[in-house]
PDB file of N, CA and C in Angstrom:
ATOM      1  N   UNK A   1     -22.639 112.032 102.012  1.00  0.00           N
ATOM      2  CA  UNK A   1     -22.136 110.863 102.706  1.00  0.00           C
ATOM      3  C   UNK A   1     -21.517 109.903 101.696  1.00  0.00           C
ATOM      4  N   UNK A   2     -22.272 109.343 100.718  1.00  0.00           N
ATOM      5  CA  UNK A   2     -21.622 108.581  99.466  1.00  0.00           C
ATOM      6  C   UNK A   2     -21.325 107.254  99.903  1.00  0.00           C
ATOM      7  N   UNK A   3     -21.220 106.858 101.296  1.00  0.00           N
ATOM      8  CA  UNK A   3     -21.416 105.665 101.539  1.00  0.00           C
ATOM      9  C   UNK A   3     -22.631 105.012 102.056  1.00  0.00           C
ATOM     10  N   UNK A   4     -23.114 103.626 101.276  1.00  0.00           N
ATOM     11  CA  UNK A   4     -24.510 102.989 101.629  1.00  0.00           C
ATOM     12  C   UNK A   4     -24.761 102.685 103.425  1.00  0.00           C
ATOM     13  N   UNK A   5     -25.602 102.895 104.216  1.00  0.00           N
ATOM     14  CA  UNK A   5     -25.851 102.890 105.699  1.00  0.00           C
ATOM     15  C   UNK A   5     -26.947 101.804 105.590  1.00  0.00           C
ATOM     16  N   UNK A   6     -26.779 101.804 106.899  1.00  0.00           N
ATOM     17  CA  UNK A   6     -28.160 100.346 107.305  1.00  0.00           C
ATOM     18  C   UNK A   6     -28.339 101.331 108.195  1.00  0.00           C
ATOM     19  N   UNK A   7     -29.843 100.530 108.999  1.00  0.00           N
ATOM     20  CA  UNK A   7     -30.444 101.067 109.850  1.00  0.00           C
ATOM     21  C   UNK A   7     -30.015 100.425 111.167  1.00  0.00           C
ATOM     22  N   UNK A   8     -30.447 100.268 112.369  1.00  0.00           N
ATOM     23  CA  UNK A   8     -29.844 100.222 113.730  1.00  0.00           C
ATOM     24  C   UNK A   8     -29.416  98.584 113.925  1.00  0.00           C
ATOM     25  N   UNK A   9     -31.378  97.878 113.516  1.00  0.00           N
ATOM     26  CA  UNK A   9     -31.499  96.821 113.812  1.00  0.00           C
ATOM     27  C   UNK A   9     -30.918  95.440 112.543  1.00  0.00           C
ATOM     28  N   UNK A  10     -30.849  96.333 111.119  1.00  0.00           N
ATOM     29  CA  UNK A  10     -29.508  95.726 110.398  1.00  0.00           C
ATOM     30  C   UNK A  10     -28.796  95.527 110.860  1.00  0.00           C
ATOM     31  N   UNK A  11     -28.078  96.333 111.101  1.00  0.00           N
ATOM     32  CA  UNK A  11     -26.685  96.553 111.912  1.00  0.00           C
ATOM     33  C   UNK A  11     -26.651  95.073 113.125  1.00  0.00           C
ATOM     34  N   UNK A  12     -27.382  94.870 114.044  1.00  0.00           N
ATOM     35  CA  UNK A  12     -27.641  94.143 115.291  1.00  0.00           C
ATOM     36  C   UNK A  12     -27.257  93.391 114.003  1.00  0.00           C
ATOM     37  N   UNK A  13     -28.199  92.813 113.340  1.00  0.00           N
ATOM     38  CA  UNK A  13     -28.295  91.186 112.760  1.00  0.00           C
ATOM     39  C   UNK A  13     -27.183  91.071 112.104  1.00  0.00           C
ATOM     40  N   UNK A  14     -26.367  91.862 111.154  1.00  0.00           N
ATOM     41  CA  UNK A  14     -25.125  91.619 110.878  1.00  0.00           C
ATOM     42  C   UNK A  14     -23.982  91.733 111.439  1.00  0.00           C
ATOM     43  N   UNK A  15     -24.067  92.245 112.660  1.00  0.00           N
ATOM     44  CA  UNK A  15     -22.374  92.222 113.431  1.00  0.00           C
ATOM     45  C   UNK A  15     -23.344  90.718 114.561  1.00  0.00           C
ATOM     46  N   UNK A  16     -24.268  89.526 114.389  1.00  0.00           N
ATOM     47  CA  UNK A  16     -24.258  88.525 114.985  1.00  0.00           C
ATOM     48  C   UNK A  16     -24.186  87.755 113.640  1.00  0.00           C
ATOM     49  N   UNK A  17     -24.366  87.837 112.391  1.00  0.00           N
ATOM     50  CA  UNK A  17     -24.053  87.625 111.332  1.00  0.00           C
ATOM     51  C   UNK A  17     -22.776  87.026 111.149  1.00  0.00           C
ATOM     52  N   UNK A  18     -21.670  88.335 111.298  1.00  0.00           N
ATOM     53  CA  UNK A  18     -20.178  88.329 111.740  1.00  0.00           C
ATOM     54  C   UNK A  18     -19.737  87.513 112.491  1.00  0.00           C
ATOM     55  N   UNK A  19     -19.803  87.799 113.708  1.00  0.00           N
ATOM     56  CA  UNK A  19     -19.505  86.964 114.842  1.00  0.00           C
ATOM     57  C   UNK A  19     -19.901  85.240 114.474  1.00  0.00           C
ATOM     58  N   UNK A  20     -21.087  84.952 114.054  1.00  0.00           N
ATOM     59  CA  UNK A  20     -21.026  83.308 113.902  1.00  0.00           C
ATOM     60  C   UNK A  20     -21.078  83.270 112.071  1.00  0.00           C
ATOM     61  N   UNK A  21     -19.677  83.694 111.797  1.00  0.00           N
ATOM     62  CA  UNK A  21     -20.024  83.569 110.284  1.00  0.00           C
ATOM     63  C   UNK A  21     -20.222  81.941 109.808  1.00  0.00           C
ATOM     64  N   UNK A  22     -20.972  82.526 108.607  1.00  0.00           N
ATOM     65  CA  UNK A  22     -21.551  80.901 108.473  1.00  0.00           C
ATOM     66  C   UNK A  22     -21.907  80.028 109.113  1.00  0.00           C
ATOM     67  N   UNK A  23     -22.096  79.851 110.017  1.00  0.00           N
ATOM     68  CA  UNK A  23     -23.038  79.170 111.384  1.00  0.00           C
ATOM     69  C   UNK A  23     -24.331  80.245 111.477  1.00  0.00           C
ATOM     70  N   UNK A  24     -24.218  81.261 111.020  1.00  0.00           N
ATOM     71  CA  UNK A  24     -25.447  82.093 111.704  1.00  0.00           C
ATOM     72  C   UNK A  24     -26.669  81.798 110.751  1.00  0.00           C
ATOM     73  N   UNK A  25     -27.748  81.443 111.837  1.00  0.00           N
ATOM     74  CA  UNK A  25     -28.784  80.973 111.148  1.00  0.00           C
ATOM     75  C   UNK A  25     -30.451  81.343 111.732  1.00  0.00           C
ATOM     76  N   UNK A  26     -31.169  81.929 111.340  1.00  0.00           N
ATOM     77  CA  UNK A  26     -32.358  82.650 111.726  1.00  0.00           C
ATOM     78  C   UNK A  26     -32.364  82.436 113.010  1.00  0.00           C
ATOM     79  N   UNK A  27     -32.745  81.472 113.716  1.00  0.00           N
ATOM     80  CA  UNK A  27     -33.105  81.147 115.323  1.00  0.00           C
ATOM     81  C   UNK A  27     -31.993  81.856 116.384  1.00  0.00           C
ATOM     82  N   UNK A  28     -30.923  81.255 115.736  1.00  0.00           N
ATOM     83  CA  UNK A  28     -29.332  81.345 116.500  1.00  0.00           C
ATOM     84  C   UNK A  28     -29.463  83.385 116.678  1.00  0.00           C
ATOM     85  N   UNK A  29     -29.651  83.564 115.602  1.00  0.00           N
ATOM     86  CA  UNK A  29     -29.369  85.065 115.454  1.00  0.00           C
ATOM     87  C   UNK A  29     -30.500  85.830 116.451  1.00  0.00           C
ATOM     88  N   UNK A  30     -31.920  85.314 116.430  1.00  0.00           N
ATOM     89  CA  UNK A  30     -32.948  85.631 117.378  1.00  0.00           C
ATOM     90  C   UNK A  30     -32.326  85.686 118.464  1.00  0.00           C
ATOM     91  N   UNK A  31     -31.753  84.446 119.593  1.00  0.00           N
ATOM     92  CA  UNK A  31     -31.439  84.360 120.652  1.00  0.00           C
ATOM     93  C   UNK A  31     -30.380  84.838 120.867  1.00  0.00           C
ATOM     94  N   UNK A  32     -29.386  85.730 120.262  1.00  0.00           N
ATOM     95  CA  UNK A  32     -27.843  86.034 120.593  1.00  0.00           C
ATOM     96  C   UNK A  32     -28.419  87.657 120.417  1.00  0.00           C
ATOM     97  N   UNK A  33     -29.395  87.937 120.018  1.00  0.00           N
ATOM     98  CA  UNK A  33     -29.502  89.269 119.767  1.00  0.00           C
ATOM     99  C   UNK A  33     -30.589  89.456 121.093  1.00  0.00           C
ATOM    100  N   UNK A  34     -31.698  88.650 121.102  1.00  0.00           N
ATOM    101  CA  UNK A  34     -32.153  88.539 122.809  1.00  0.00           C
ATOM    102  C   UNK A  34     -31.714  88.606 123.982  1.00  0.00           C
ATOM    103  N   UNK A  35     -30.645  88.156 123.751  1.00  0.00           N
ATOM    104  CA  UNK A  35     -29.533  88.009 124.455  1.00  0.00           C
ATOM    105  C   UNK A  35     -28.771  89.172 124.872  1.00  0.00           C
ATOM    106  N   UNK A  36     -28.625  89.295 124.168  1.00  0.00           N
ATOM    107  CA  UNK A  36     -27.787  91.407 124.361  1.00  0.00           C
ATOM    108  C   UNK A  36     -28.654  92.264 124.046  1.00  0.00           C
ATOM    109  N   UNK A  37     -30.052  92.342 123.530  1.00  0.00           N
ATOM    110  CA  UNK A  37     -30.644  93.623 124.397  1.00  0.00           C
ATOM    111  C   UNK A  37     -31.676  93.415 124.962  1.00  0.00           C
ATOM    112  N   UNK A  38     -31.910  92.159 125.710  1.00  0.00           N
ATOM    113  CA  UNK A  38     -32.693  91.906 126.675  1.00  0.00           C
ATOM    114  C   UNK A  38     -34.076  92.134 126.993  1.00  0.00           C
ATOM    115  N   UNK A  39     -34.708  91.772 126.083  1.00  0.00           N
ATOM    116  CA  UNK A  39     -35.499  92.045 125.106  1.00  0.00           C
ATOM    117  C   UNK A  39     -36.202  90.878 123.885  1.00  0.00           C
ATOM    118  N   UNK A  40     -37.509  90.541 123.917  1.00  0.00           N
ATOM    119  CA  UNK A  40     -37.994  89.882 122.253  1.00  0.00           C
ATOM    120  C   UNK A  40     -37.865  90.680 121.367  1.00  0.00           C
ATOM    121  N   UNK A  41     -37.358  89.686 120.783  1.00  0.00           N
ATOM    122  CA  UNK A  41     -37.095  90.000 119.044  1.00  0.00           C
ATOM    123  C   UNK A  41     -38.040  88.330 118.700  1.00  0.00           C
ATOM    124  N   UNK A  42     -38.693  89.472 117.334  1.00  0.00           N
ATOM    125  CA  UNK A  42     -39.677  88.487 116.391  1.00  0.00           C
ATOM    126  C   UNK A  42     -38.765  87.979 115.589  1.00  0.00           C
ATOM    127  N   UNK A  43     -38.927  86.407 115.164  1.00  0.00           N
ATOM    128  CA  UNK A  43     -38.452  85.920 114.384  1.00  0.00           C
ATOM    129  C   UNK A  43     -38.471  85.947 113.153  1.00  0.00           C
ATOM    130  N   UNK A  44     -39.914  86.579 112.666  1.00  0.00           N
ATOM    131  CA  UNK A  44     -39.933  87.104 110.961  1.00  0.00           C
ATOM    132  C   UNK A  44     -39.237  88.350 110.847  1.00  0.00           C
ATOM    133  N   UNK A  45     -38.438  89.330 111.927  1.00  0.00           N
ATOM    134  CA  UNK A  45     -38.311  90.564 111.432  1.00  0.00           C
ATOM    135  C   UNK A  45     -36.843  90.237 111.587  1.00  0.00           C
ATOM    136  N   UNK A  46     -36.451  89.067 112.077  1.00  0.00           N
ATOM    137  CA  UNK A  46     -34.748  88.540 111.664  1.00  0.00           C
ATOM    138  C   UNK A  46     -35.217  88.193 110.730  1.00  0.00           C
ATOM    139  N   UNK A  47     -35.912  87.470 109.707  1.00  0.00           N
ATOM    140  CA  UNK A  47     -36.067  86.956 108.482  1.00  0.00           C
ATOM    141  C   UNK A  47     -36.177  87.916 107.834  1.00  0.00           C
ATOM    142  N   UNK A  48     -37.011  89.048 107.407  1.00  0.00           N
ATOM    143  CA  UNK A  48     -36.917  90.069 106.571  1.00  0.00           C
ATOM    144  C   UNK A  48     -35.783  90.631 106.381  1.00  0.00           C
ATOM    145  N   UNK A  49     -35.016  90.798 107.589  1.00  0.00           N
ATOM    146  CA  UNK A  49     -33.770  91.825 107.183  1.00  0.00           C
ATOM    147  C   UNK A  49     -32.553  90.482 106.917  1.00  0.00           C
ATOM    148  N   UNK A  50     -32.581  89.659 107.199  1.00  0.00           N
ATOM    149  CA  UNK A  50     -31.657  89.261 106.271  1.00  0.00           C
ATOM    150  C   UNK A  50     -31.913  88.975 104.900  1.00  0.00           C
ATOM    151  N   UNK A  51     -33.069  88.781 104.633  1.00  0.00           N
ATOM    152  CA  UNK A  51     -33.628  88.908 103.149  1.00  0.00           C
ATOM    153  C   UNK A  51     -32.960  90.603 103.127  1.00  0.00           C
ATOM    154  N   UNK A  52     -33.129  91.213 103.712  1.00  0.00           N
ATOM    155  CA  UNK A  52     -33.011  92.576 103.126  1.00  0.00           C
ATOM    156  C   UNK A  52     -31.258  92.915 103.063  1.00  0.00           C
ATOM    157  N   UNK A  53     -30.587  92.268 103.593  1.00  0.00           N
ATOM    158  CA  UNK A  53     -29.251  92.570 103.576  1.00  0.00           C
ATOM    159  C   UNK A  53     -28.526  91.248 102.441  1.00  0.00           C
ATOM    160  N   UNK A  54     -29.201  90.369 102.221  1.00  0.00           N
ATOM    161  CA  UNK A  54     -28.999  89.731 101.348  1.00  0.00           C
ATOM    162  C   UNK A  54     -29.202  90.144 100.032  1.00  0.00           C
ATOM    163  N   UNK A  55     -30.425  91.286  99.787  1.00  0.00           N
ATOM    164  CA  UNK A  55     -30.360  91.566  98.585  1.00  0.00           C
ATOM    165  C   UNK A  55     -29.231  92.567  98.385  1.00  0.00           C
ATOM    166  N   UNK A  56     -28.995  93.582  99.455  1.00  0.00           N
ATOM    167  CA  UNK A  56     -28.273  94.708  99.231  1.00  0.00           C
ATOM    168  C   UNK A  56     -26.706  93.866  99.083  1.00  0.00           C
ATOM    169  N   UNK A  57     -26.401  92.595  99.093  1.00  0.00           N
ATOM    170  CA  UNK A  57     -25.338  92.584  99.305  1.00  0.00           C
ATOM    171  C   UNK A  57     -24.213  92.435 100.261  1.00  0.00           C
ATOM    172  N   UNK A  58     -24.767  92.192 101.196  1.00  0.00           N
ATOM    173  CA  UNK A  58     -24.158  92.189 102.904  1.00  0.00           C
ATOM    174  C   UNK A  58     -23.820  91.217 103.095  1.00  0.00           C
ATOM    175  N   UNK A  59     -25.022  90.087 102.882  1.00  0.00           N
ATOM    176  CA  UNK A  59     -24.753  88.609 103.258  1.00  0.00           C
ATOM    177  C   UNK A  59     -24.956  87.871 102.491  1.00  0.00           C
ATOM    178  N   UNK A  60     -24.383  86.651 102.530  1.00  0.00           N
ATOM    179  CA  UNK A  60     -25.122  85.345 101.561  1.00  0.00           C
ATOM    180  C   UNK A  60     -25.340  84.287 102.353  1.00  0.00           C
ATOM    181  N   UNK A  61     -25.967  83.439 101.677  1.00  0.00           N
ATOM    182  CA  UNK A  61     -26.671  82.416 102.458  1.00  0.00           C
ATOM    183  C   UNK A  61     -26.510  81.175 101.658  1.00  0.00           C
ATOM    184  N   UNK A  62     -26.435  80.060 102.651  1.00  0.00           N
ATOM    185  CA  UNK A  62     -26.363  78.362 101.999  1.00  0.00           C
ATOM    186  C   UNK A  62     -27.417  77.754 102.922  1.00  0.00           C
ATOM    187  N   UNK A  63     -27.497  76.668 102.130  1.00  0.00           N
ATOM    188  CA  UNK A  63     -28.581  75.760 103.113  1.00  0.00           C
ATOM    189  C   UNK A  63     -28.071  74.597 103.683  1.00  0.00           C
ATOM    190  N   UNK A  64     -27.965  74.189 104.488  1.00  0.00           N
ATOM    191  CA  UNK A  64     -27.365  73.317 105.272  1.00  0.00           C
ATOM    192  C   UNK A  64     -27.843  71.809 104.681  1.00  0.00           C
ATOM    193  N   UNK A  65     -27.439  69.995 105.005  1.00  0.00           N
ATOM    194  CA  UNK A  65     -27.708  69.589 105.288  1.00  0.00           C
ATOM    195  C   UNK A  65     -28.999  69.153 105.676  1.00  0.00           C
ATOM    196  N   UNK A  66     -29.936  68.122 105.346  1.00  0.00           N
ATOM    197  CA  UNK A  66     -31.371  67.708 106.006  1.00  0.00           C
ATOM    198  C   UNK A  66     -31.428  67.105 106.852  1.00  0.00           C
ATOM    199  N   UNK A  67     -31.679  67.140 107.871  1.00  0.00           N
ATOM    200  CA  UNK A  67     -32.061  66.514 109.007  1.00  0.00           C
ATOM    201  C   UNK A  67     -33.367  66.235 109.795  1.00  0.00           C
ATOM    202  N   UNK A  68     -33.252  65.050 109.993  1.00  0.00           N
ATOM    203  CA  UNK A  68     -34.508  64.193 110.422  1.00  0.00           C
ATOM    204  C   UNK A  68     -35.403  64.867 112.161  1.00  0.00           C
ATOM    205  N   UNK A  69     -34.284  65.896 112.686  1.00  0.00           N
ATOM    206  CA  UNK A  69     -34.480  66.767 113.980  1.00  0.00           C
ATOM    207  C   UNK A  69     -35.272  67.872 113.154  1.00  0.00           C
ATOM    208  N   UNK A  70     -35.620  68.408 112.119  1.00  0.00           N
ATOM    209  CA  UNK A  70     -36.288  69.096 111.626  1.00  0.00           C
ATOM    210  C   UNK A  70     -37.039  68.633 110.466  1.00  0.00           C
ATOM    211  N   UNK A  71     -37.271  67.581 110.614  1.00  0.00           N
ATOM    212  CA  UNK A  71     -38.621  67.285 109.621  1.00  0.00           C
ATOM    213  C   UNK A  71     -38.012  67.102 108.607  1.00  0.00           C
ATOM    214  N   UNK A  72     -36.855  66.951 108.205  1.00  0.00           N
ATOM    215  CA  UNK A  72     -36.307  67.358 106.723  1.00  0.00           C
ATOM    216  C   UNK A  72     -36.078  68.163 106.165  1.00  0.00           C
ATOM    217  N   UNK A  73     -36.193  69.841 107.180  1.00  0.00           N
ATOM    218  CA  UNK A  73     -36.321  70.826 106.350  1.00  0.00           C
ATOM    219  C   UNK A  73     -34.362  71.003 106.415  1.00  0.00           C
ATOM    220  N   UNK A  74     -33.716  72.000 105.857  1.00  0.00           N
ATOM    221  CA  UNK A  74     -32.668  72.478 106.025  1.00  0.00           C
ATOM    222  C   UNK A  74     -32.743  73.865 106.282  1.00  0.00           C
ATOM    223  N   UNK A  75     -31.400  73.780 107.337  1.00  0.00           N
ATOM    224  CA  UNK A  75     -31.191  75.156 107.576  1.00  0.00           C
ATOM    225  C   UNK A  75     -30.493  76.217 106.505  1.00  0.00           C
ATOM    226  N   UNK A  76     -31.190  77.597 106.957  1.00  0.00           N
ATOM    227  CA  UNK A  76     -30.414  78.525 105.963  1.00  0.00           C
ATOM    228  C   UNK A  76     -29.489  79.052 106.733  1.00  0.00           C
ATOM    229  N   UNK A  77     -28.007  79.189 106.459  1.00  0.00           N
ATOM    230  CA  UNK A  77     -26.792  79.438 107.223  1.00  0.00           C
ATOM    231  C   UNK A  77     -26.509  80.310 106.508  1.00  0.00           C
ATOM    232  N   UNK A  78     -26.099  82.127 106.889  1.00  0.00           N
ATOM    233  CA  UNK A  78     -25.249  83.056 106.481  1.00  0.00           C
ATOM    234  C   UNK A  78     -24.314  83.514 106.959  1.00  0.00           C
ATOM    235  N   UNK A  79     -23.368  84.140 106.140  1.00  0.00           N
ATOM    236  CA  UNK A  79     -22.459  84.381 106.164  1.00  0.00           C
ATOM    237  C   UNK A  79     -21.846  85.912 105.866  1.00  0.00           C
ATOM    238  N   UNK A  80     -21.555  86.783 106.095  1.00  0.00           N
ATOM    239  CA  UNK A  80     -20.956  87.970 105.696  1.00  0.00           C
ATOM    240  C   UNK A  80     -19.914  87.936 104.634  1.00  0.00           C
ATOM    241  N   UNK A  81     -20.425  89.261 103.730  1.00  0.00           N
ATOM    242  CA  UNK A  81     -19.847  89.515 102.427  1.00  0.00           C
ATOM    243  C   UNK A  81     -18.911  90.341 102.780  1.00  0.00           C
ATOM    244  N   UNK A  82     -17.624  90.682 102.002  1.00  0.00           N
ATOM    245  CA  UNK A  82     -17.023  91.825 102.257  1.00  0.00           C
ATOM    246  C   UNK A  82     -17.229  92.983 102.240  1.00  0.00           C
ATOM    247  N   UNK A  83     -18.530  93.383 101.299  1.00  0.00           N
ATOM    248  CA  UNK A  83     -19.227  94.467 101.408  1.00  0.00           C
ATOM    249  C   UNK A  83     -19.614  94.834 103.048  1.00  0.00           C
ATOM    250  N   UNK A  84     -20.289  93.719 103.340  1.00  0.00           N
ATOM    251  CA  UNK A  84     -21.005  94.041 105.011  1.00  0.00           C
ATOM    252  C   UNK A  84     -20.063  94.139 106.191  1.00  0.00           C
ATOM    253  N   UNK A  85     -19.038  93.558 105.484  1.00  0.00           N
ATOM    254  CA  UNK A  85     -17.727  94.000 106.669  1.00  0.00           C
ATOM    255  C   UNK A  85     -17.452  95.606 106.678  1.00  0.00           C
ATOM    256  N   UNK A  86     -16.969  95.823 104.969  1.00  0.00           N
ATOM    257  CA  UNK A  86     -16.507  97.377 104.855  1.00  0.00           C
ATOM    258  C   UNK A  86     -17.982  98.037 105.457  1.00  0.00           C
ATOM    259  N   UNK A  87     -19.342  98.235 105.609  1.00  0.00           N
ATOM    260  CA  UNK A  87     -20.525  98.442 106.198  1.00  0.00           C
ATOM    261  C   UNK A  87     -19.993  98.292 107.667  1.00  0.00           C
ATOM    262  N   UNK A  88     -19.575  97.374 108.054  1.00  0.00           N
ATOM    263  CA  UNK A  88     -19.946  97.152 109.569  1.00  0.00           C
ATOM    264  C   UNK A  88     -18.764  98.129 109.966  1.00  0.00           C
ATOM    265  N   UNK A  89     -17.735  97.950 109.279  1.00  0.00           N
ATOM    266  CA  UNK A  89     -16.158  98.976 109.703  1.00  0.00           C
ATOM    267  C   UNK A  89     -16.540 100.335 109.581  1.00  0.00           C
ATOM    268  N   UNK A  90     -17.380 100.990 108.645  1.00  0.00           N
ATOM    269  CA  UNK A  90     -17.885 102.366 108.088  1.00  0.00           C
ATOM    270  C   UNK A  90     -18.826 102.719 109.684  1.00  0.00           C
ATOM    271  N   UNK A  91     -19.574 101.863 109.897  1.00  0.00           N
ATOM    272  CA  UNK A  91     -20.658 102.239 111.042  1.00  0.00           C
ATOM    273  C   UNK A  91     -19.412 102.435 112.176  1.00  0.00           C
ATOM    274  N   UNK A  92     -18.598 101.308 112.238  1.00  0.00           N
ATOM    275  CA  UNK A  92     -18.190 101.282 113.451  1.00  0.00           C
ATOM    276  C   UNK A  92     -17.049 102.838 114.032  1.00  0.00           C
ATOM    277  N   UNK A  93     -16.729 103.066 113.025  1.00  0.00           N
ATOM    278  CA  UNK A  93     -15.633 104.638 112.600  1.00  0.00           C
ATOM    279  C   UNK A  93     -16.842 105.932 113.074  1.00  0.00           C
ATOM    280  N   UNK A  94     -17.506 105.671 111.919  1.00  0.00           N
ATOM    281  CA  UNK A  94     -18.785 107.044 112.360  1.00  0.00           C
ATOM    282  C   UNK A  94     -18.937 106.969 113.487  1.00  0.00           C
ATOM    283  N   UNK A  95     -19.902 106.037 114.080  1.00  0.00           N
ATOM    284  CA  UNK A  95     -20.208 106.313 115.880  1.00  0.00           C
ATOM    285  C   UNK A  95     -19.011 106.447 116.470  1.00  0.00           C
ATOM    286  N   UNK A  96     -17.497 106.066 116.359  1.00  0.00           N
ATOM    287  CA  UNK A  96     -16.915 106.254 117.249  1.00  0.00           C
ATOM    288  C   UNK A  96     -16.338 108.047 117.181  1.00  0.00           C
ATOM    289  N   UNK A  97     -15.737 108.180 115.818  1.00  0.00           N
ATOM    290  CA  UNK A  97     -15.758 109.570 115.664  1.00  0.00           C
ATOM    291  C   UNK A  97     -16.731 110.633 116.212  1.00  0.00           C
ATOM    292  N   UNK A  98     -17.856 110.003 115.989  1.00  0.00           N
ATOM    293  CA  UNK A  98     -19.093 111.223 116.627  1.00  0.00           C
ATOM    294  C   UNK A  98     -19.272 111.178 118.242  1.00  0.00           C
ATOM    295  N   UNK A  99     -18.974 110.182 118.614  1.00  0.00           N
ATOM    296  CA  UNK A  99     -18.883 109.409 119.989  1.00  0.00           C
ATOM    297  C   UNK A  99     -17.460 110.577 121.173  1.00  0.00           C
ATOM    298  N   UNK A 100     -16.734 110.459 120.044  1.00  0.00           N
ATOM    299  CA  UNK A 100     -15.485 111.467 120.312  1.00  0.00           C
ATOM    300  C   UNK A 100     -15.321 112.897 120.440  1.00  0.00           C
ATOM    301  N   UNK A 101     -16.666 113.030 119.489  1.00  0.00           N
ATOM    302  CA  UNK A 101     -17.119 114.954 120.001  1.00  0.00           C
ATOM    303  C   UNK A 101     -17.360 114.879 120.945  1.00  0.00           C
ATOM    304  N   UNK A 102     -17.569 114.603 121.858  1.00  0.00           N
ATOM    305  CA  UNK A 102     -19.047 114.368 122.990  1.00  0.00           C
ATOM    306  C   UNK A 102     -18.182 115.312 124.278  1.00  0.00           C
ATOM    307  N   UNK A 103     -18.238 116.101 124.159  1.00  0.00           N
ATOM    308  CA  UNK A 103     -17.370 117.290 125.036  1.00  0.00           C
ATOM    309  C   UNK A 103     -17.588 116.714 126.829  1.00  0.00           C
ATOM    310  N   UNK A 104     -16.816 116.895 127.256  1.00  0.00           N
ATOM    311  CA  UNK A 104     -16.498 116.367 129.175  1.00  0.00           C
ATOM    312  C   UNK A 104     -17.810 117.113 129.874  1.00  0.00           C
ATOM    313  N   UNK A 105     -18.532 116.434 130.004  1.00  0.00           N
ATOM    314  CA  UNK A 105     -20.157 116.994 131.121  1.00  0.00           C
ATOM    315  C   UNK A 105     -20.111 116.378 132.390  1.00  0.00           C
ATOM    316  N   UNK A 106     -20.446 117.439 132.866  1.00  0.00           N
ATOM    317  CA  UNK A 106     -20.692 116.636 134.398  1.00  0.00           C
ATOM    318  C   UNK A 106     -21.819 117.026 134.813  1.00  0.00           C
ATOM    319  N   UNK A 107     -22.446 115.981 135.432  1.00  0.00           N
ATOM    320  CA  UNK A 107     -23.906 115.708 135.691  1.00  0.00           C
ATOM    321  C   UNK A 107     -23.875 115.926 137.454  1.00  0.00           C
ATOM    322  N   UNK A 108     -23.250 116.892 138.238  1.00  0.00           N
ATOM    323  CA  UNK A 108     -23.493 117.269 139.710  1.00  0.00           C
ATOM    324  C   UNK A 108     -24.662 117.812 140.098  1.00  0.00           C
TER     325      UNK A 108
END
């Protein structure tokens, strides 16, 4: 293969990653991904994998602004690397190519 892969639920957190680049921020990413598979998602296991796609390189992250609506804490806001794009374009080719074998069945 020779090219680096993520796993399913990588994948989820970085194409909502994408979509709100640099706006995307732990919570936001929980509920937009709840959102489309209809379904809880834990909020530490969006935190791990963007730790985990942050190390590999996928994403980076800034911290926002302090605000008095959160205690003072700041938000961590990421953003997609070009690496995680060429990643998200690589996934998106494979499934569709393999998607394209899928010979005409009929289910009568």
């Amino acid at each position: 293969m020779g090219k680096q892969s993520i796993g399913e639920f990588e994948e989820l957190v970085l194409l909502v990653v994408a979509a709100h680049n640099s706006n995307a921020y732990g919570v936001l990413i929980r509920e937009k991904l709840q959102e489309e598979l209809e379904r809880k998602v834990n909020i530490s296991s969006v935190h791990v994998v963007l730790k985990r796609l942050e190390k590999k390189g996928l994403v980076k992250s800034k911290f926002g602004g302090i605000t008095s609506e959160r205690g003072g804490r700041r938000k961590k806001f990421y953003s997609i690397t070009a690496q995680g794009k060429n990643i998200l374009d690589y996934q998106y080719e494979l499934r569709t190519s393999m998607y394209k074998k899928i010979p005409k069945i009929s289910f009568s």
